[in-house]
C-alpha atoms as a PDB file:
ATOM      1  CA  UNK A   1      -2.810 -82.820  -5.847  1.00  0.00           C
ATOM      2  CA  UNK A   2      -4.973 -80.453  -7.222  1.00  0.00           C
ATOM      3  CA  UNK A   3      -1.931 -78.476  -9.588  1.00  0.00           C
ATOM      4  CA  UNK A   4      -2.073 -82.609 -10.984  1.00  0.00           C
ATOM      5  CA  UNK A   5      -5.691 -82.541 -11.596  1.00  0.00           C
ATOM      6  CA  UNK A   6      -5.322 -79.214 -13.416  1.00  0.00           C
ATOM      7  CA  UNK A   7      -1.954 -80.304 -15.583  1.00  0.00           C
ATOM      8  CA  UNK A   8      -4.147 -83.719 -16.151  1.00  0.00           C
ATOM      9  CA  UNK A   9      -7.335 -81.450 -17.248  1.00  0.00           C
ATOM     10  CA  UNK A  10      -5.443 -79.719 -19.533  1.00  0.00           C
ATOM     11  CA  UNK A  11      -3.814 -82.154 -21.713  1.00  0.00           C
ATOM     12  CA  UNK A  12      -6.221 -85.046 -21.785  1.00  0.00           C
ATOM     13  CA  UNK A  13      -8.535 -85.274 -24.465  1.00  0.00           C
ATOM     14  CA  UNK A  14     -12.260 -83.495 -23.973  1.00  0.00           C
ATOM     15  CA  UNK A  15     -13.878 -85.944 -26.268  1.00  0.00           C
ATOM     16  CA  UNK A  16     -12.570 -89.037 -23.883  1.00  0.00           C
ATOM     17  CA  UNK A  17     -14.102 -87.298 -20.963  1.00  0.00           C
ATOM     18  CA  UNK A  18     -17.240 -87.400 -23.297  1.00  0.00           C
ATOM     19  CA  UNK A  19     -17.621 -90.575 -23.692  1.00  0.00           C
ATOM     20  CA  UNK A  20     -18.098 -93.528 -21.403  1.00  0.00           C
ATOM     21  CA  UNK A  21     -20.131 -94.428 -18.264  1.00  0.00           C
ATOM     22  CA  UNK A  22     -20.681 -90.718 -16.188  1.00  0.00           C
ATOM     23  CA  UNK A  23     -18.399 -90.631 -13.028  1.00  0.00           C
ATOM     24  CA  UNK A  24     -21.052 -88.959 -10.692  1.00  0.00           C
ATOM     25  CA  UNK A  25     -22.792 -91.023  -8.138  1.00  0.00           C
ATOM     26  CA  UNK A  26     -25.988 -89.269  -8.607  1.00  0.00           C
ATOM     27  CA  UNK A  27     -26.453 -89.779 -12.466  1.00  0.00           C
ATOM     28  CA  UNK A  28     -26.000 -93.468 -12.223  1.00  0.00           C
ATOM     29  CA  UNK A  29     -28.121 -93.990  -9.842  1.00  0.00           C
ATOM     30  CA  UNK A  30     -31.247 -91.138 -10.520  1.00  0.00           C
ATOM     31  CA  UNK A  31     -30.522 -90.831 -14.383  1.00  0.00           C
ATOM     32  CA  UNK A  32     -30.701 -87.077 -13.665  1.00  0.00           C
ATOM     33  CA  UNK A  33     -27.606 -84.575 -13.687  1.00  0.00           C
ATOM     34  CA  UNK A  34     -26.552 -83.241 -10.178  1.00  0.00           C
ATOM     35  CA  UNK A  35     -25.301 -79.405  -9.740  1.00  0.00           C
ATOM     36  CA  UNK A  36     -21.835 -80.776 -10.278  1.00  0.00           C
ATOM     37  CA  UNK A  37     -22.191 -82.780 -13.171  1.00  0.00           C
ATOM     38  CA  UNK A  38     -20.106 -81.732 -16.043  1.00  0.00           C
ATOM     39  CA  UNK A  39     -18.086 -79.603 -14.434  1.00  0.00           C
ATOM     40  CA  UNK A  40     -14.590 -81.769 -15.008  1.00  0.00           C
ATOM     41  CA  UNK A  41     -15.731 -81.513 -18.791  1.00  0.00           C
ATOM     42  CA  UNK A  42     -16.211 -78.115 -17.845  1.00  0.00           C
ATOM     43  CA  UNK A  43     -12.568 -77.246 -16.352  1.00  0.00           C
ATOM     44  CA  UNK A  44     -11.210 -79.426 -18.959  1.00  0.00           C
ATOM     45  CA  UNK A  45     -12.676 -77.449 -21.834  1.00  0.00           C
ATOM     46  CA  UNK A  46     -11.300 -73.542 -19.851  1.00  0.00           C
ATOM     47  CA  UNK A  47      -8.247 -75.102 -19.726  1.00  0.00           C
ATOM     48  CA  UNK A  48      -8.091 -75.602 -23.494  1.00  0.00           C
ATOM     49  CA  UNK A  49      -9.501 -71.987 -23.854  1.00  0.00           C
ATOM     50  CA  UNK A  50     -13.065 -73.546 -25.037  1.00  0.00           C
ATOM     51  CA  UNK A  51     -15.179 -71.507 -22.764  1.00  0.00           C
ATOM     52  CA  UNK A  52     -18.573 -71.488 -24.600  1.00  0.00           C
ATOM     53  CA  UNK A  53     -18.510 -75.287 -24.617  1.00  0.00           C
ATOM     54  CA  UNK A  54     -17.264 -75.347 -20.937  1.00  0.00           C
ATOM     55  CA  UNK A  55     -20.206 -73.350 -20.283  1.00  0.00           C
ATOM     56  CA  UNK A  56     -22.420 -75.290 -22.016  1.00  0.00           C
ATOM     57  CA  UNK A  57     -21.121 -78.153 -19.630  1.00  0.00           C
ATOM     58  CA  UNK A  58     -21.744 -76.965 -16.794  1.00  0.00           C
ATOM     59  CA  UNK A  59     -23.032 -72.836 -16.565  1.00  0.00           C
ATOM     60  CA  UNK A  60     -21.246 -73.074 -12.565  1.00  0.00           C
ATOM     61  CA  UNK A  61     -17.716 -73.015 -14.330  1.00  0.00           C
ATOM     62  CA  UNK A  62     -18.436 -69.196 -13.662  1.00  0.00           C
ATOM     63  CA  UNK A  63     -17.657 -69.403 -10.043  1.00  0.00           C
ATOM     64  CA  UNK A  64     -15.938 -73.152 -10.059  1.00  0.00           C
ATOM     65  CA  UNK A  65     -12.905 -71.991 -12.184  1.00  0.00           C
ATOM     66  CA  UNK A  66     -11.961 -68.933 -10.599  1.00  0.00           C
ATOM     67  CA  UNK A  67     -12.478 -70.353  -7.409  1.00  0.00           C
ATOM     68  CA  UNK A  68     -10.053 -73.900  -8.385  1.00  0.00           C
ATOM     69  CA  UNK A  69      -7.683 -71.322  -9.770  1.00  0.00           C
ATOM     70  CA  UNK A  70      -7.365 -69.621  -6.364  1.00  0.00           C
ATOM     71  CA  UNK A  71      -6.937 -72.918  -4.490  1.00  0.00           C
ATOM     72  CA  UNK A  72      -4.689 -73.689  -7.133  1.00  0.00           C
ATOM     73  CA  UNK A  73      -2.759 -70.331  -6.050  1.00  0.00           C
ATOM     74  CA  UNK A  74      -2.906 -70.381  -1.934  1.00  0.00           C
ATOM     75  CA  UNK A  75      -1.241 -74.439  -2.355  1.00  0.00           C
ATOM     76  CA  UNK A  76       1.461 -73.055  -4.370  1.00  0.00           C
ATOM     77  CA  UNK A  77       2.269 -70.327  -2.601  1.00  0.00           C
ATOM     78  CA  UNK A  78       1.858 -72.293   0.943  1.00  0.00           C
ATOM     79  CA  UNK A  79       4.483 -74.720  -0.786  1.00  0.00           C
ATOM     80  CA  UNK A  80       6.401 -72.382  -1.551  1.00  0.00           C
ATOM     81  CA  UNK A  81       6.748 -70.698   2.017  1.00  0.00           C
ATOM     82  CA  UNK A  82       7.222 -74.606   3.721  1.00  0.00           C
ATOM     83  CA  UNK A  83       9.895 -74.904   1.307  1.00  0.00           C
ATOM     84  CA  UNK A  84      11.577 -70.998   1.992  1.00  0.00           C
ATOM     85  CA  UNK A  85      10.995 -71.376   5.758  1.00  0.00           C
ATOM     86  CA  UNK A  86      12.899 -74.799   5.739  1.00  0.00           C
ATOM     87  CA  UNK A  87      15.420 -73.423   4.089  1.00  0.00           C
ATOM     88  CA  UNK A  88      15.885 -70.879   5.657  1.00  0.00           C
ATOM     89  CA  UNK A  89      15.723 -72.937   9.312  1.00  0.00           C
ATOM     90  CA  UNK A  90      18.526 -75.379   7.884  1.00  0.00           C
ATOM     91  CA  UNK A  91      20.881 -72.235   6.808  1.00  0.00           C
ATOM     92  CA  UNK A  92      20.300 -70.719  10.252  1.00  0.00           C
ATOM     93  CA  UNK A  93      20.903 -74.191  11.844  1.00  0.00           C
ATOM     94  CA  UNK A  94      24.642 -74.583  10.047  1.00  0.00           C
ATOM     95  CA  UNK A  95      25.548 -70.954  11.058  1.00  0.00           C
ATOM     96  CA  UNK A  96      24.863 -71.856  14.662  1.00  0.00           C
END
């Protein structure tokens, strides 16, 4: 789910995430920006190598990206295992 979010991120237009009624809770209700406000703007724009204006976003893209990229990295590579262990359980299964 989040690999989708990412792929999504990276090829949907940063000016339509611009525009439009704010998707935090928060800002609609306050009028004030919350910690995480921005920051799908903000992934959106370091996924299109725009990293001043990601910044400029939200300045927590500093420890949000890295930290989405290695969640990003242990689901893969959990995925991957599931899917190597099964197989590997099914080959053992029709030797048997």
């Amino acid at each position: 789910m989040i690999t989708g979010l990412a792929l999504f991120l990276a090829f949907y237009p940063l000016e339509s995430l611009e525009r439009g009624r704010s998707l935090c809770i928060i800002k609609n209700i306050s009028g004030y920006n919350c910690p995480g406000c921005g920051t799908t703007r903000a992934v959106s724009a370091v996924l299109k190598g725009k990293f001043a204006a990601a910044y400029s976003y939200n300045p927590f893209i500093i420890i949000i990206f890295p930290l989405l990229s290695w969640l990003i990295f242990r689901e893969l590579a959990n995925s991957i295992h599931t899917i190597w262990r099964w197989s590997a359980e099914k080959r053992r299964a029709r030797h048997t």
